[in-house]
N, C-alpha and C. Protein backbone atom coordinates (compact mmCIF):
# COMPACT_ATOMS: atom_id res chain seq x y z
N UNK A 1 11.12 125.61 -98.62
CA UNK A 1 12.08 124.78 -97.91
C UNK A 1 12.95 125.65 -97.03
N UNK A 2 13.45 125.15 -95.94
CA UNK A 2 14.37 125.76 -94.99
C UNK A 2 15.84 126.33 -96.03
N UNK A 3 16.41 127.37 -95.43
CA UNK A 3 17.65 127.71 -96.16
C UNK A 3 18.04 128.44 -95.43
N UNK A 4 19.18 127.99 -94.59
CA UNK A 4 20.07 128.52 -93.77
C UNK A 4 20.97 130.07 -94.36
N UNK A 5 20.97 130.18 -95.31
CA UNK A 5 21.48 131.18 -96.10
C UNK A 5 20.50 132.35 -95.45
N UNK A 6 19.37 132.33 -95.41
CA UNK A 6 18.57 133.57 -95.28
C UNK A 6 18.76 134.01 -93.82
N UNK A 7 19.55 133.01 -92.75
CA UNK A 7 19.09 133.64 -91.28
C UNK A 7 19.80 134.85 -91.16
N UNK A 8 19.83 135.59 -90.37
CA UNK A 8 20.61 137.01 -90.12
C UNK A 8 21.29 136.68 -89.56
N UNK A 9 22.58 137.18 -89.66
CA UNK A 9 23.99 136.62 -88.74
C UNK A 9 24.68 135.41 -88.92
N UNK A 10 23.81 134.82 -89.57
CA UNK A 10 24.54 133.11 -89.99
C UNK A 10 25.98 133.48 -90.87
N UNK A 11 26.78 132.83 -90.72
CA UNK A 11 27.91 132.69 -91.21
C UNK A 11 28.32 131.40 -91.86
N UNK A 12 29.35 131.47 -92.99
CA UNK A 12 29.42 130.38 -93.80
C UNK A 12 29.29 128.74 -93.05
N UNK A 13 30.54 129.02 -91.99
CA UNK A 13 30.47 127.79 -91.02
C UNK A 13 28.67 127.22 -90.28
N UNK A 14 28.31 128.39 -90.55
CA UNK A 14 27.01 128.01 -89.04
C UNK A 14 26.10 127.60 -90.93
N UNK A 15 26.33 127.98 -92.07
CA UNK A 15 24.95 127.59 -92.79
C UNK A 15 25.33 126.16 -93.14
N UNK A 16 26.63 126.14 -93.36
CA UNK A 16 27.38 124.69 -93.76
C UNK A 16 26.79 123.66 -92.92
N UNK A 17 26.84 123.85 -91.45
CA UNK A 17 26.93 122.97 -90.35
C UNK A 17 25.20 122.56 -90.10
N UNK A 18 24.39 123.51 -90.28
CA UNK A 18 22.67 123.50 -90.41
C UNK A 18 22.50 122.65 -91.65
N UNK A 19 23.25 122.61 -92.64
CA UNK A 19 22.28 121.47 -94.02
C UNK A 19 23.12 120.45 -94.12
N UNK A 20 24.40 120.04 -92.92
CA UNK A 20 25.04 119.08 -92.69
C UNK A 20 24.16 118.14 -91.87
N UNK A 21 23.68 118.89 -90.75
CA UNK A 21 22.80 118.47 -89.80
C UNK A 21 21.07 117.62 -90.23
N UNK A 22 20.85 119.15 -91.28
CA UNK A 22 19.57 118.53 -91.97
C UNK A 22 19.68 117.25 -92.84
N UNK A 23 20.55 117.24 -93.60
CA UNK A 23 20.76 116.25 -95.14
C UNK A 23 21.26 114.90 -93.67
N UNK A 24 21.56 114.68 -92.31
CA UNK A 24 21.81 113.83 -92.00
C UNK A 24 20.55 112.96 -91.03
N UNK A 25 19.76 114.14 -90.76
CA UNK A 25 18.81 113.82 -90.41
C UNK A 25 17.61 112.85 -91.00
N UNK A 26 17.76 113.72 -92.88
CA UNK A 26 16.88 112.82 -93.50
C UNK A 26 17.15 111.38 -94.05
N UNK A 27 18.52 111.56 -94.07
CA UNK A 27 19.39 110.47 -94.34
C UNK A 27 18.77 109.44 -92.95
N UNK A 28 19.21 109.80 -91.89
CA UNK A 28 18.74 108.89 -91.03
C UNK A 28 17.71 108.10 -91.08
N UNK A 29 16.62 109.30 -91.30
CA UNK A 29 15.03 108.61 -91.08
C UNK A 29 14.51 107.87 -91.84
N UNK A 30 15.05 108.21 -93.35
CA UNK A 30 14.89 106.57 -94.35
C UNK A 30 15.70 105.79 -94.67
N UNK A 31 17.05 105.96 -93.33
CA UNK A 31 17.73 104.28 -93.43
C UNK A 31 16.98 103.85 -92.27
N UNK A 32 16.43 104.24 -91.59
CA UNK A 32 15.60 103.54 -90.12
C UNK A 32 14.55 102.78 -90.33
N UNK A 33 13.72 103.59 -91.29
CA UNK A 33 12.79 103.21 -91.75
C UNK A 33 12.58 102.15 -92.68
N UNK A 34 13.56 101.93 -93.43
CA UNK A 34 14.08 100.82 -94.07
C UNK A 34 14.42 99.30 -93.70
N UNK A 35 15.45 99.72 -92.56
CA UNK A 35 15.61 98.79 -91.76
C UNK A 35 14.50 98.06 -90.50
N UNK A 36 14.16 98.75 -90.13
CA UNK A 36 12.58 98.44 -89.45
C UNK A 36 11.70 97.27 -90.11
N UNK A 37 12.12 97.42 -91.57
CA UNK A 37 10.47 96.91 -92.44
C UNK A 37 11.64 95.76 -92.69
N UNK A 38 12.68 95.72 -93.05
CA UNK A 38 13.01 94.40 -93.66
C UNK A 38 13.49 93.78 -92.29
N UNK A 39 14.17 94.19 -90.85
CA UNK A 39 13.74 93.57 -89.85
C UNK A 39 12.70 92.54 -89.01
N UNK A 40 11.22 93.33 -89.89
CA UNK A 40 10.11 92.53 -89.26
C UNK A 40 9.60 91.75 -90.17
N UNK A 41 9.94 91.60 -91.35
CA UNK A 41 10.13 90.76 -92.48
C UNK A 41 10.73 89.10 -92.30
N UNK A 42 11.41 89.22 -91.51
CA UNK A 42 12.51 87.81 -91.34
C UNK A 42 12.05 87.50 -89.97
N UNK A 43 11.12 86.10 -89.85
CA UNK A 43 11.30 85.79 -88.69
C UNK A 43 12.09 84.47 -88.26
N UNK A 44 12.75 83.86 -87.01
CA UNK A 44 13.70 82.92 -87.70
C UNK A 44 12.64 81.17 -87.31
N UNK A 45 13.18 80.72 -87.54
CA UNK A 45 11.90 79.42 -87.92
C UNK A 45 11.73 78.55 -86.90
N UNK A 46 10.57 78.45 -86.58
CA UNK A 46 9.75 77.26 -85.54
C UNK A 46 11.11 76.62 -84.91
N UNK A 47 11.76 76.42 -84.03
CA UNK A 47 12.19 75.83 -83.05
C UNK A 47 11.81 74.64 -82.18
N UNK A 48 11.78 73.13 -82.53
CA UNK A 48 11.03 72.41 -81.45
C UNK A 48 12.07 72.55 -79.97
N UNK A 49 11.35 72.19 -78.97
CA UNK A 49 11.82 72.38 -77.27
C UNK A 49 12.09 70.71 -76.75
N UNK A 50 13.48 70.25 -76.80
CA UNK A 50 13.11 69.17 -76.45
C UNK A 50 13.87 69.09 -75.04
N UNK A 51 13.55 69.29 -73.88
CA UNK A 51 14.56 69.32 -72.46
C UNK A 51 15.05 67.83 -72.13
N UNK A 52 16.46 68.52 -72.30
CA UNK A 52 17.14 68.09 -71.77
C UNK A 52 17.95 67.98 -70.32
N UNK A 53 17.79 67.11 -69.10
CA UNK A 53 18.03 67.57 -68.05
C UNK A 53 19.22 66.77 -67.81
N UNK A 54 20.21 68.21 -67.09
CA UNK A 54 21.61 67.38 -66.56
C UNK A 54 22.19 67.79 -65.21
N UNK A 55 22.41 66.98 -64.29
CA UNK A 55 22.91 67.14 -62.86
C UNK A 55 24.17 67.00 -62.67
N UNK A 56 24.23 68.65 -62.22
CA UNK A 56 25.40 69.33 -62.19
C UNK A 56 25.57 69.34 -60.14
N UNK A 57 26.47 68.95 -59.57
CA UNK A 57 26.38 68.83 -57.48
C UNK A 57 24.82 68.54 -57.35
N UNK A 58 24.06 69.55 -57.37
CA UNK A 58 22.89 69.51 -56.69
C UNK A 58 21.60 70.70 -57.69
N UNK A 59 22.50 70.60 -58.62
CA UNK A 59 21.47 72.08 -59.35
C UNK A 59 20.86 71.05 -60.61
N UNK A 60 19.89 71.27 -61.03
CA UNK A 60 19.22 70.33 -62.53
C UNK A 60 18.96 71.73 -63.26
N UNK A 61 20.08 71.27 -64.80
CA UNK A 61 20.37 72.15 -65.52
C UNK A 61 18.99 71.61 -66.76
N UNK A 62 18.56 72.58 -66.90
CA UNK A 62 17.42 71.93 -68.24
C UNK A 62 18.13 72.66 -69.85
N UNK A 63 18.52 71.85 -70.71
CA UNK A 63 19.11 72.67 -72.20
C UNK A 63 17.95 72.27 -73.18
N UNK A 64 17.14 72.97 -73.33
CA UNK A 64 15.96 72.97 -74.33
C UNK A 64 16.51 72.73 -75.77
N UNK A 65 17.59 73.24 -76.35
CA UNK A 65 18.16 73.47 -77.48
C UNK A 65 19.37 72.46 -77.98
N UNK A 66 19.27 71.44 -76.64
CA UNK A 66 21.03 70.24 -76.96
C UNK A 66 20.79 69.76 -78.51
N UNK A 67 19.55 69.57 -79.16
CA UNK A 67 19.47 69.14 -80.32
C UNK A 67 19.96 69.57 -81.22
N UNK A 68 20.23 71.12 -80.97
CA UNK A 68 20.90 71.75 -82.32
C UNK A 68 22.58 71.25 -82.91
N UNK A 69 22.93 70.80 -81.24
CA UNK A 69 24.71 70.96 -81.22
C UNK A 69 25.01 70.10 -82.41
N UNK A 70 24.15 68.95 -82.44
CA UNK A 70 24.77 67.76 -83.44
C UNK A 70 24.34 68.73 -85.18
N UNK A 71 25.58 69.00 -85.46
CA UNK A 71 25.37 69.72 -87.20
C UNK A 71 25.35 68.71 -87.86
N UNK A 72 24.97 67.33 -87.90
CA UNK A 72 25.45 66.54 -88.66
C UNK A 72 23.59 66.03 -88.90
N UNK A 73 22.97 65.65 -87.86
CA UNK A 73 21.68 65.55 -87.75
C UNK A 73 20.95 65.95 -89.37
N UNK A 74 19.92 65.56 -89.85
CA UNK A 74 18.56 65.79 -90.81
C UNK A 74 18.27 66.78 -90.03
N UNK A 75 17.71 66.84 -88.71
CA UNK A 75 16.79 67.95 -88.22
C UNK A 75 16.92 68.77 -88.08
N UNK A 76 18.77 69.08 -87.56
CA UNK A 76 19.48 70.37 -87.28
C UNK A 76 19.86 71.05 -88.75
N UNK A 77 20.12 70.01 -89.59
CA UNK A 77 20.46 70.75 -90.94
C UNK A 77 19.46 71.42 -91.64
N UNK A 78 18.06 70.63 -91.34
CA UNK A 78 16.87 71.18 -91.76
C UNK A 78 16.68 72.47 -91.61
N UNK A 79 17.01 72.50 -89.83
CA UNK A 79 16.70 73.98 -88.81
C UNK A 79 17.60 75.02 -89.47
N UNK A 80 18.57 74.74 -89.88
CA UNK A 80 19.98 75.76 -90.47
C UNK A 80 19.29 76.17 -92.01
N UNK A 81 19.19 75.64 -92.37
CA UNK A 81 18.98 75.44 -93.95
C UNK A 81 17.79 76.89 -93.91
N UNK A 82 16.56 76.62 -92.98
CA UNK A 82 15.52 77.20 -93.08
C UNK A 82 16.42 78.66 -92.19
N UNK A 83 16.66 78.86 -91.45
CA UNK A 83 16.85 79.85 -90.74
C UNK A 83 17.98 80.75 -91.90
């Protein structure tokens, strides 16, 4: 294993600061790695598309998603429940 202790010239500060560096590195790579896998684990649930179109002066606004707004809905509670 690496050991900063053995380099020539290293000093307390510089061996301290090398297995600060290392121990954070490995630390890193299996919280990343961790997070990665339970990331692609959760996907969030089927969505139906129902457009909605609304005229705003001269522009047609389409809201695919107006169904969700009502929280009171079976379908939206369904959608919450599952997600």
């Amino acid at each position: 294993m690496f050991d900063p202790a053995r380099m020539p010239g290293a000093g307390r500060g510089a061996r301290l600061l090398l297995r600060v560096c290392f121990f954070s590195v490995v630390l890193n790579f299996g919280t990343n790695t961790t997070c990665a896998q339970e990331a692609s684990a959760k996907c969030p649930p089927a969505t139906a598309v129902k457009n909605v179109h609304d005229t705003y002066a001269s522009a047609d606004v389409v809201d695919p998603y107006r169904w969700l707004e009502d929280q009171n809905s079976q379908e939206t509670r369904g959608w919450i429940e599952q997600e």
